[in-house]
PDB file of N, CA and C in Angstrom:
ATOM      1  N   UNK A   1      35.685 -77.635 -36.213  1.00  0.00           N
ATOM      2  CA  UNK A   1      36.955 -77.016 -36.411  1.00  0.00           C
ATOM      3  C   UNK A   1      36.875 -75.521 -36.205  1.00  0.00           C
ATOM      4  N   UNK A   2      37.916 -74.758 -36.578  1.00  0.00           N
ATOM      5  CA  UNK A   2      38.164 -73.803 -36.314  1.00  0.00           C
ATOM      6  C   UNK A   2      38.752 -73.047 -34.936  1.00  0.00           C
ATOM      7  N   UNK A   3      38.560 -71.520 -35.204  1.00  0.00           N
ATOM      8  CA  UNK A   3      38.928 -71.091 -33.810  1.00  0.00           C
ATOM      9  C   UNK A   3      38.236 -70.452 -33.041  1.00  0.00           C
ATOM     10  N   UNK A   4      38.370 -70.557 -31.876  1.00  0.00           N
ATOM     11  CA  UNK A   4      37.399 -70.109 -30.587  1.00  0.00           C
ATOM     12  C   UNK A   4      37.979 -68.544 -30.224  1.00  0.00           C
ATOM     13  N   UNK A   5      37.071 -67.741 -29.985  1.00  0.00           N
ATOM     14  CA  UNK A   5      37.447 -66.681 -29.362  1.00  0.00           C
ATOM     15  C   UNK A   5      37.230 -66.528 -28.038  1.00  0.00           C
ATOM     16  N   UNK A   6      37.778 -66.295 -27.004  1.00  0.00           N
ATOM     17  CA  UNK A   6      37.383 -65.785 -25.383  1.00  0.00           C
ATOM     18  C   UNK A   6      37.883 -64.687 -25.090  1.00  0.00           C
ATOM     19  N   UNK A   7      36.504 -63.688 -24.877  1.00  0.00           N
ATOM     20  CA  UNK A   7      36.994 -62.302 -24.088  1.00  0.00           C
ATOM     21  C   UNK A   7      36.650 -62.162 -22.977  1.00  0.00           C
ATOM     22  N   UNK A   8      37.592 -61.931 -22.333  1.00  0.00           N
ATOM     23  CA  UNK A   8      37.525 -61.394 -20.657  1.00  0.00           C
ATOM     24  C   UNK A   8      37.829 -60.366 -20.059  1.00  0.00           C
ATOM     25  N   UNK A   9      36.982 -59.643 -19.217  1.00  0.00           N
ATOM     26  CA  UNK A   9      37.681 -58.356 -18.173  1.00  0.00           C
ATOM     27  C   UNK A   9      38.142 -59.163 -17.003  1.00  0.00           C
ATOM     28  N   UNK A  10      39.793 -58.431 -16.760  1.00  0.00           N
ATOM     29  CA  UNK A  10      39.951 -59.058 -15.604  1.00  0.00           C
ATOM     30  C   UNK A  10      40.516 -58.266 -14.359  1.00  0.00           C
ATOM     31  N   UNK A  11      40.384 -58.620 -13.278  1.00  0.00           N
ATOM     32  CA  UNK A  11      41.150 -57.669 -11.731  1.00  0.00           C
ATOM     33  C   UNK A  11      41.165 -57.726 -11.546  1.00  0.00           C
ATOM     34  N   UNK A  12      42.307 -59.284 -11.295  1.00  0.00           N
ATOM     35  CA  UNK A  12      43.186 -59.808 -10.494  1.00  0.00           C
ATOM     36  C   UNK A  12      44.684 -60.340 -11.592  1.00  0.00           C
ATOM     37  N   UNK A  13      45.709 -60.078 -10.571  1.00  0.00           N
ATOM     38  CA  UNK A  13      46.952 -60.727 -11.415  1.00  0.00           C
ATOM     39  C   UNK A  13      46.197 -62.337 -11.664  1.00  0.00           C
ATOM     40  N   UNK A  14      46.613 -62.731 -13.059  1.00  0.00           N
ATOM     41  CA  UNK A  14      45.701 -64.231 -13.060  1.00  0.00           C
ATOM     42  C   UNK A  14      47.565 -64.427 -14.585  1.00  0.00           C
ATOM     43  N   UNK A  15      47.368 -65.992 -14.581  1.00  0.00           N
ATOM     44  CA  UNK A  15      47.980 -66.645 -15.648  1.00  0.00           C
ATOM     45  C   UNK A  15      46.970 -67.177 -16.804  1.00  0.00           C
ATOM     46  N   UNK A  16      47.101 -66.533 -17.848  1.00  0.00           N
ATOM     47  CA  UNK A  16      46.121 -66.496 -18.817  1.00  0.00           C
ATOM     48  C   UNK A  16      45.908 -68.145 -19.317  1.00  0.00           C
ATOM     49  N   UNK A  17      44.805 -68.670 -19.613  1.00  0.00           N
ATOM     50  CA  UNK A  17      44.255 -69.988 -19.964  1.00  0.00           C
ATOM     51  C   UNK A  17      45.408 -70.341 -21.025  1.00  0.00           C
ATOM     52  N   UNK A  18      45.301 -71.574 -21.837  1.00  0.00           N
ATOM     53  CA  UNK A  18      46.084 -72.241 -23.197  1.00  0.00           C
ATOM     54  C   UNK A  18      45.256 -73.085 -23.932  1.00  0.00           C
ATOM     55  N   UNK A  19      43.731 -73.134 -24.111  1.00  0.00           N
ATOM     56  CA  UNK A  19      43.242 -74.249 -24.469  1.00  0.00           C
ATOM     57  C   UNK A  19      43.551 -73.963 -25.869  1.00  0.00           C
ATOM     58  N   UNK A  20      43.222 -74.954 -26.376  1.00  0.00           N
ATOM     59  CA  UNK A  20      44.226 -75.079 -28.008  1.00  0.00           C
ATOM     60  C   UNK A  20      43.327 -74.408 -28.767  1.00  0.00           C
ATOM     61  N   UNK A  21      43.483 -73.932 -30.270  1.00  0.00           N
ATOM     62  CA  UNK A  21      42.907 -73.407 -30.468  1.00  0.00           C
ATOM     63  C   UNK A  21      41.916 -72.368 -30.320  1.00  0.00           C
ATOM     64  N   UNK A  22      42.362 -71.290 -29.425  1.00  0.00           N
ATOM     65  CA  UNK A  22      41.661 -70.296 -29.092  1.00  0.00           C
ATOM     66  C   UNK A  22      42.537 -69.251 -28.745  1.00  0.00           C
ATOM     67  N   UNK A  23      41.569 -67.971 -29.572  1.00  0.00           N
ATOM     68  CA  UNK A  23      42.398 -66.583 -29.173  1.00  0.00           C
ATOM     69  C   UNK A  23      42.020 -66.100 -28.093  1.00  0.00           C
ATOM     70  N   UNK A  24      42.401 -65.093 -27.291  1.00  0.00           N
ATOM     71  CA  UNK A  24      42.211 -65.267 -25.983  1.00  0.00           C
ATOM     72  C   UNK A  24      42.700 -63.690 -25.921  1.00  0.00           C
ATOM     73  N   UNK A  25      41.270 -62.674 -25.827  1.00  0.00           N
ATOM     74  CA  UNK A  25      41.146 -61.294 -25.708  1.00  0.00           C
ATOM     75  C   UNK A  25      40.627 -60.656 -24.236  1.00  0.00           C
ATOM     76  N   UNK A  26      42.130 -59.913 -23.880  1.00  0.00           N
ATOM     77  CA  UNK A  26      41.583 -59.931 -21.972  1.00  0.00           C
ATOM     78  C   UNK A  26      41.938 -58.251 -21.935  1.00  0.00           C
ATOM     79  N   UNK A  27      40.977 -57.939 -21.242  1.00  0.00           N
ATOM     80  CA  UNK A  27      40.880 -56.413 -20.825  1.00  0.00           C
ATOM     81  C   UNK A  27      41.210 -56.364 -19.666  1.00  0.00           C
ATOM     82  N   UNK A  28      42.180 -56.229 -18.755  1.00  0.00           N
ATOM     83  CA  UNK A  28      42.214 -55.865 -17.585  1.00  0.00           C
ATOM     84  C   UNK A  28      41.393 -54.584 -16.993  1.00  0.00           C
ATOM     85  N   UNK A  29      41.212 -54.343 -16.067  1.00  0.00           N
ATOM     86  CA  UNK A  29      40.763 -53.165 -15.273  1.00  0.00           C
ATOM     87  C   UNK A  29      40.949 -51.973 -14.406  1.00  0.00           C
ATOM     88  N   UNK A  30      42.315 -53.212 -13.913  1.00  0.00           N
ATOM     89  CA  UNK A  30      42.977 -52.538 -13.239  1.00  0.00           C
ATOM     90  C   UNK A  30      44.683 -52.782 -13.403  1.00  0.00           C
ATOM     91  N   UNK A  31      45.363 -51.852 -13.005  1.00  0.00           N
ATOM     92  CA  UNK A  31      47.025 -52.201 -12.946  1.00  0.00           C
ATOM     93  C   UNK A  31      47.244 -53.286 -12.199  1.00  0.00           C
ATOM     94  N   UNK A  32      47.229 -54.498 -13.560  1.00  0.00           N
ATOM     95  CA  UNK A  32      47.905 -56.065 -12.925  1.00  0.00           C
ATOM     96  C   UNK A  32      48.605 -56.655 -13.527  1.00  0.00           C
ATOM     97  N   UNK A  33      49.552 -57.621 -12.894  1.00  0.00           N
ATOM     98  CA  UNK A  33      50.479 -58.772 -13.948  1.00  0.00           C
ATOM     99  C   UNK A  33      49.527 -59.718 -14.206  1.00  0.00           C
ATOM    100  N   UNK A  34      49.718 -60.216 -15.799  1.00  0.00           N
ATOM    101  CA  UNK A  34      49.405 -60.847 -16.224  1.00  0.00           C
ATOM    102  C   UNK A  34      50.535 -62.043 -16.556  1.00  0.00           C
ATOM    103  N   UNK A  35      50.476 -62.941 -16.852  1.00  0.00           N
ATOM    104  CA  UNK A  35      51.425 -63.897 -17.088  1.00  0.00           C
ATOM    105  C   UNK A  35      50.707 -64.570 -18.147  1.00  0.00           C
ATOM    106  N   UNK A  36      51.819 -64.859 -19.378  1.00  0.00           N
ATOM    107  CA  UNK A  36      51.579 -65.692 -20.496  1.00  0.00           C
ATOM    108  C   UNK A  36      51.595 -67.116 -19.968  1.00  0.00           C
ATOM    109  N   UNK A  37      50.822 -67.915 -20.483  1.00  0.00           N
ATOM    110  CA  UNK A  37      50.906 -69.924 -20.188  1.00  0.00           C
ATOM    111  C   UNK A  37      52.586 -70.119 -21.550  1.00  0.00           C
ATOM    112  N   UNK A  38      53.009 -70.968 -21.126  1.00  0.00           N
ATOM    113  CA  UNK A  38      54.172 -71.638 -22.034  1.00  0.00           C
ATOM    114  C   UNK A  38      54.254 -71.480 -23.074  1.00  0.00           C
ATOM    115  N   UNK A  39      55.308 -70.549 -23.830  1.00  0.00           N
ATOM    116  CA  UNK A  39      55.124 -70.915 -25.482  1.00  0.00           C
ATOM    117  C   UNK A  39      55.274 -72.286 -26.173  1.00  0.00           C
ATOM    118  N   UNK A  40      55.634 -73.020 -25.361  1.00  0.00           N
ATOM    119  CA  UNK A  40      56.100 -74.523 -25.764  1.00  0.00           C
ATOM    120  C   UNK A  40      54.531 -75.219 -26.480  1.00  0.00           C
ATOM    121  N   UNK A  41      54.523 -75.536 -27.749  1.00  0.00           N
ATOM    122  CA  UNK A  41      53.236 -76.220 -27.991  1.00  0.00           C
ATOM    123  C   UNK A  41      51.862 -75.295 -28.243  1.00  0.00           C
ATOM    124  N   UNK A  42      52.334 -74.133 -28.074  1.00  0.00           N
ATOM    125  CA  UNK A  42      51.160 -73.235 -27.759  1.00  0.00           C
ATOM    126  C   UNK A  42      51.120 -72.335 -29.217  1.00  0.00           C
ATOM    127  N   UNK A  43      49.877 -72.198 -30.107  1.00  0.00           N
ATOM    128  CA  UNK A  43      49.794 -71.684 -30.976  1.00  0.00           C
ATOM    129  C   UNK A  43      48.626 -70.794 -31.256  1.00  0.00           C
ATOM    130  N   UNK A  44      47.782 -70.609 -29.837  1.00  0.00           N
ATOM    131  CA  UNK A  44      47.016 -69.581 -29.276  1.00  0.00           C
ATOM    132  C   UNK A  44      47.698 -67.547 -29.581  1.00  0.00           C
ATOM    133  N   UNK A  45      46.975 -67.063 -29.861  1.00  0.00           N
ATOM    134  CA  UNK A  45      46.589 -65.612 -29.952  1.00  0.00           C
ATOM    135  C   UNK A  45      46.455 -65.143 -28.829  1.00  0.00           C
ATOM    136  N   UNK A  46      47.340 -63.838 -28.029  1.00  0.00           N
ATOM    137  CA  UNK A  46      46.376 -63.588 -26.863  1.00  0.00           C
ATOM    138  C   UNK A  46      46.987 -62.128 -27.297  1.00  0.00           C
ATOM    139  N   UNK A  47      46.245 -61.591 -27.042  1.00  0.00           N
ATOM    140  CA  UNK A  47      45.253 -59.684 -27.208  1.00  0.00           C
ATOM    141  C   UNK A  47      44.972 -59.175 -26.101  1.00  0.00           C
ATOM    142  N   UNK A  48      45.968 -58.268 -25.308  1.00  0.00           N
ATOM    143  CA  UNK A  48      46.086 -57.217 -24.173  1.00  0.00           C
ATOM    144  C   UNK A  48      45.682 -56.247 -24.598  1.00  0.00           C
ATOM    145  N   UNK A  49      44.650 -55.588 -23.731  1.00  0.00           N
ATOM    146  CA  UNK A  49      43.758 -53.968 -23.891  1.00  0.00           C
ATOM    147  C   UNK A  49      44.156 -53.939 -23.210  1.00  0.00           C
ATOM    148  N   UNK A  50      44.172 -52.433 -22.645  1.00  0.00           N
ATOM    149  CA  UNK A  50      44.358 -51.933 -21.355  1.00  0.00           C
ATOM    150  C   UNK A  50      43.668 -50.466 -21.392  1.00  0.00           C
ATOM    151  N   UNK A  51      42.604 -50.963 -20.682  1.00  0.00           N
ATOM    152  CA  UNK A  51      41.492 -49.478 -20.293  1.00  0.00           C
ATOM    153  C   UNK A  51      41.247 -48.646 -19.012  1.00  0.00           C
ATOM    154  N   UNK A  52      43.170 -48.673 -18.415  1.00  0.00           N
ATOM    155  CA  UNK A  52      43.193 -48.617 -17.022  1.00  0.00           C
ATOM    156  C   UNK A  52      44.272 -47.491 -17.356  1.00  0.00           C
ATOM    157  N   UNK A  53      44.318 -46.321 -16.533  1.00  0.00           N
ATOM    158  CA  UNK A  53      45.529 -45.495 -16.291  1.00  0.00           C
ATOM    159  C   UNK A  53      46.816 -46.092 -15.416  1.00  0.00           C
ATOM    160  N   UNK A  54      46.649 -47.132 -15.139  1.00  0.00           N
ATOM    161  CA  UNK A  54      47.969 -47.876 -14.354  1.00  0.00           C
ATOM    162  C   UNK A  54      48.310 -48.855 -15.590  1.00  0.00           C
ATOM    163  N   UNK A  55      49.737 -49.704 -14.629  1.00  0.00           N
ATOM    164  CA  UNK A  55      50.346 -49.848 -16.172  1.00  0.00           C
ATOM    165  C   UNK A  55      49.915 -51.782 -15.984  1.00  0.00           C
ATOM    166  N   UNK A  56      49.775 -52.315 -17.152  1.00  0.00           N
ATOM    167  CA  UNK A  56      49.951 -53.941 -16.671  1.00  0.00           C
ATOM    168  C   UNK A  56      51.623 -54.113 -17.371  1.00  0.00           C
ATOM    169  N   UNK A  57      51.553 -55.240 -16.375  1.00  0.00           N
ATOM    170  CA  UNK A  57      52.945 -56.005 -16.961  1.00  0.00           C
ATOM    171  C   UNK A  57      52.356 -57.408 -17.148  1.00  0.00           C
ATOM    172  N   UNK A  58      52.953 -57.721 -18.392  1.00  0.00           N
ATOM    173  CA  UNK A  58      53.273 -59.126 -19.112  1.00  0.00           C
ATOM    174  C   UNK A  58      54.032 -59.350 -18.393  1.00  0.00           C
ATOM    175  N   UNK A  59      54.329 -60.867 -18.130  1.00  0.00           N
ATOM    176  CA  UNK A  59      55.452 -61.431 -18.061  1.00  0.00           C
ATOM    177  C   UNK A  59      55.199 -63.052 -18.509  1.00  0.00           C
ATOM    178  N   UNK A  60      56.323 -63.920 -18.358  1.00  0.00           N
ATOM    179  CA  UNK A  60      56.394 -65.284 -19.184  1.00  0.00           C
ATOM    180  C   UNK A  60      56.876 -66.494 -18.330  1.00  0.00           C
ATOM    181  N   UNK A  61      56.516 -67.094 -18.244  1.00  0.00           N
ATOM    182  CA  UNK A  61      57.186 -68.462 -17.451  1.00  0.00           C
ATOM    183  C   UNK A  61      58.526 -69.105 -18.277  1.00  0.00           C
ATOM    184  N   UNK A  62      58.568 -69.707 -16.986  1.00  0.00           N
ATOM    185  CA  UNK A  62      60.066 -70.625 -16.937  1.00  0.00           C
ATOM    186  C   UNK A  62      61.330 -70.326 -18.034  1.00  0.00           C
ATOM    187  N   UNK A  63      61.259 -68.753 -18.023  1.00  0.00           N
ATOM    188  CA  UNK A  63      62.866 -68.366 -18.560  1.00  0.00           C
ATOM    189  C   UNK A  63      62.279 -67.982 -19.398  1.00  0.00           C
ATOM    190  N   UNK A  64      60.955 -68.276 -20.327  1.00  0.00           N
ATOM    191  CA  UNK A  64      60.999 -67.865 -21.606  1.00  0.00           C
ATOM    192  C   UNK A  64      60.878 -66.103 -21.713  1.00  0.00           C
ATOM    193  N   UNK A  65      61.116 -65.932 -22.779  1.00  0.00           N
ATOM    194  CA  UNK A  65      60.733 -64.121 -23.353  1.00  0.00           C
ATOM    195  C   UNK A  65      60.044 -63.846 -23.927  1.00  0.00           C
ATOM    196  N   UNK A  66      59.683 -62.526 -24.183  1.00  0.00           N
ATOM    197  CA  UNK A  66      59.063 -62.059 -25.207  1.00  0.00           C
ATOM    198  C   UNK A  66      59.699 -60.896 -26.088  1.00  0.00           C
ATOM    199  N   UNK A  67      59.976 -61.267 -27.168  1.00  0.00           N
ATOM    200  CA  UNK A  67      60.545 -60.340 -28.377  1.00  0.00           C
ATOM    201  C   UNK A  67      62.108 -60.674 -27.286  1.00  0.00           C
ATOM    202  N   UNK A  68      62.549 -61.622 -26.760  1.00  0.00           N
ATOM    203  CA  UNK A  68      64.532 -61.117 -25.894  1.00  0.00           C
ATOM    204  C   UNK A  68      64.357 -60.602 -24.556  1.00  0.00           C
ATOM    205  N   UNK A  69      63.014 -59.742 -24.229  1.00  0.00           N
ATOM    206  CA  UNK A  69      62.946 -59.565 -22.524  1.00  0.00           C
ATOM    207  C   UNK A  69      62.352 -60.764 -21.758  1.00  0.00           C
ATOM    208  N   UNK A  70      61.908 -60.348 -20.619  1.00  0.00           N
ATOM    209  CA  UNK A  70      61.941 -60.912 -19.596  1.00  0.00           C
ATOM    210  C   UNK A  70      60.247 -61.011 -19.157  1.00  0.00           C
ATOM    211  N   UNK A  71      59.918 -59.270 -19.859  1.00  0.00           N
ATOM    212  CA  UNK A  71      58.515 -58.721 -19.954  1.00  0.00           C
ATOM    213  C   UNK A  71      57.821 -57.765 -20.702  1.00  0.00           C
ATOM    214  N   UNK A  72      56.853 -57.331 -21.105  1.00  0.00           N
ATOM    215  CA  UNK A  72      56.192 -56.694 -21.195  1.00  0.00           C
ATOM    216  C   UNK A  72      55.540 -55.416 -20.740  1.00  0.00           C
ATOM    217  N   UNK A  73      55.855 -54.366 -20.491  1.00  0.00           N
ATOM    218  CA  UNK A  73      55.114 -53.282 -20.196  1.00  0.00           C
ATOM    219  C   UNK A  73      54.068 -52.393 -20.458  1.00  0.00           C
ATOM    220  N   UNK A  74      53.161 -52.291 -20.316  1.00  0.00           N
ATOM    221  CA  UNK A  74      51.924 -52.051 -21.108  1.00  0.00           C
ATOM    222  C   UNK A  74      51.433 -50.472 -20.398  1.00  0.00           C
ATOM    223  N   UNK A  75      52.492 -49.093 -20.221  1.00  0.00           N
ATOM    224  CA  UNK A  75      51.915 -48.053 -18.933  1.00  0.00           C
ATOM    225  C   UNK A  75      50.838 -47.026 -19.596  1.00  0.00           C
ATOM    226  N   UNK A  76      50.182 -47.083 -20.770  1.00  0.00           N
ATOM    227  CA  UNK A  76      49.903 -46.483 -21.647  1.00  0.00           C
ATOM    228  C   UNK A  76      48.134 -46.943 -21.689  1.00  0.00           C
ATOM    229  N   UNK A  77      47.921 -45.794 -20.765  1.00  0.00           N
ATOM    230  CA  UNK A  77      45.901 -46.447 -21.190  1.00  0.00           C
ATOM    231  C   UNK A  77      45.782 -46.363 -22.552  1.00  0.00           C
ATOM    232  N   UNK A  78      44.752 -47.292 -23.019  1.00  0.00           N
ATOM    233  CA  UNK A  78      44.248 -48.074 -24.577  1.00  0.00           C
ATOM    234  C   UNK A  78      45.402 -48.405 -25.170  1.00  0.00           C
ATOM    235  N   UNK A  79      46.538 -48.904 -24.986  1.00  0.00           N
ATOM    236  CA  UNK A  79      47.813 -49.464 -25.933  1.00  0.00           C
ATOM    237  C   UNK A  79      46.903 -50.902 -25.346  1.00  0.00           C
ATOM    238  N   UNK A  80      47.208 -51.728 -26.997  1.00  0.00           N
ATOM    239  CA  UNK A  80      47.010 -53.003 -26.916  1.00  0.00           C
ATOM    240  C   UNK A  80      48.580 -53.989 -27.555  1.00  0.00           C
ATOM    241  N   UNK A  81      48.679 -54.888 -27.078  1.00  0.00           N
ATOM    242  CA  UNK A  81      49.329 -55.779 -27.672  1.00  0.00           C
ATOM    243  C   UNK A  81      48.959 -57.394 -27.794  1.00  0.00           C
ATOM    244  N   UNK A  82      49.464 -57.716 -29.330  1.00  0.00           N
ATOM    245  CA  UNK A  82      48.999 -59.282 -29.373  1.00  0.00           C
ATOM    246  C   UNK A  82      50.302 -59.914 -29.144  1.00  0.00           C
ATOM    247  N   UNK A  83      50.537 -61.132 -28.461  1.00  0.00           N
ATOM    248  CA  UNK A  83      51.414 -62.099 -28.188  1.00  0.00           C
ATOM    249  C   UNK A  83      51.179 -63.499 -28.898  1.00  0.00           C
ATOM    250  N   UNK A  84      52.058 -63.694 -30.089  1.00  0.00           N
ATOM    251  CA  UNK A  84      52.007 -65.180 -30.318  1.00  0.00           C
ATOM    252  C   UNK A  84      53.089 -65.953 -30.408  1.00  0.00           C
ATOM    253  N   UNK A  85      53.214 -67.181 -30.306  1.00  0.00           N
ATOM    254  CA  UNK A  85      54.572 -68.597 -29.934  1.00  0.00           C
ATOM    255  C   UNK A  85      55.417 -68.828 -30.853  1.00  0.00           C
ATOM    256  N   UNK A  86      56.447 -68.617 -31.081  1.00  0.00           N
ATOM    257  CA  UNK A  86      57.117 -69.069 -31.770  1.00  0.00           C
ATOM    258  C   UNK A  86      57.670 -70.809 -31.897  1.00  0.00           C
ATOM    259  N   UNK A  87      56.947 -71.328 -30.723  1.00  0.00           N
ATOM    260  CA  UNK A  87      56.875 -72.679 -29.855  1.00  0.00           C
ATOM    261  C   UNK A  87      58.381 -72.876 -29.045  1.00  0.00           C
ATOM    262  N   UNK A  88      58.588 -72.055 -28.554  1.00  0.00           N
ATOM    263  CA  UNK A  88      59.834 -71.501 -27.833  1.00  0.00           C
ATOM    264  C   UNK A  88      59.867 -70.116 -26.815  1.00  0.00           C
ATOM    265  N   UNK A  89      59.423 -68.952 -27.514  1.00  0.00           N
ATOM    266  CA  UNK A  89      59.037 -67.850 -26.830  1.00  0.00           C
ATOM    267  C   UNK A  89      57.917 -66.969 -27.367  1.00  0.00           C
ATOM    268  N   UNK A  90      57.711 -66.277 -26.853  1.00  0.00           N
ATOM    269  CA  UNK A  90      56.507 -65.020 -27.161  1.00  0.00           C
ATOM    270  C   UNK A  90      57.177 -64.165 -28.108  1.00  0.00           C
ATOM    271  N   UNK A  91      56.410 -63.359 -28.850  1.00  0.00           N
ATOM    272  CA  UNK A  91      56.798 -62.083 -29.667  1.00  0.00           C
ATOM    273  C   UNK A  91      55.505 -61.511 -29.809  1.00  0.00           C
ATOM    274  N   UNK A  92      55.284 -60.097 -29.729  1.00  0.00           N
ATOM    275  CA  UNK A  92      54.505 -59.046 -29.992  1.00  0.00           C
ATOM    276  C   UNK A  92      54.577 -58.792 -31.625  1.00  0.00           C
ATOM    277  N   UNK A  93      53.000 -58.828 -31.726  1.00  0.00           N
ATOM    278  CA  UNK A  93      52.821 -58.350 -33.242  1.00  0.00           C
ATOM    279  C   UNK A  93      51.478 -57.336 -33.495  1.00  0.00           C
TER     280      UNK A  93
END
């Protein structure tokens, strides 16, 4: 039991994993979109660094939001944000 942690650097736009139970801590590298997996069912943690002077953008599949948008903006080297499911949409905490 319990929960799994996975940290990754990444630099390429990629759609972040969903395996169940696991938080899921990604450093990008460079200015890229990232895309959340489905809030539907999903009760995963995921943790945006950003150690890049360009900006990443969040964004969300199939209509869903985060916190009412559309996306995420992240233009701020070292701003982090966590995203978790409401099993409907994303919200930042």
């Amino acid at each position: 039991g319990g929960i799994t942690r996975s940290v990754s650097v990444i630099s390429v736009s990629s759609t972040l994993a969903a395996a169940t139970t696991t938080d899921y801590v990604v450093f990008p590298n460079v200015g890229i979109q990232l895309t959340l997996p489905t809030a539907v069912g999903n009760s995963n943690l995921y943790t945006i660094k950003s150690d890049v002077a360009s900006s990443i953008l969040v964004v969300t599949t199939a209509g869903e939001t985060i916190d009412g948008s559309a996306n995420a903006l992240m233009p701020i080297r070292y701003e982090s944000l966590s995203f978790i499911s409401n099993n409907s949409v994303w919200g930042v905490i």
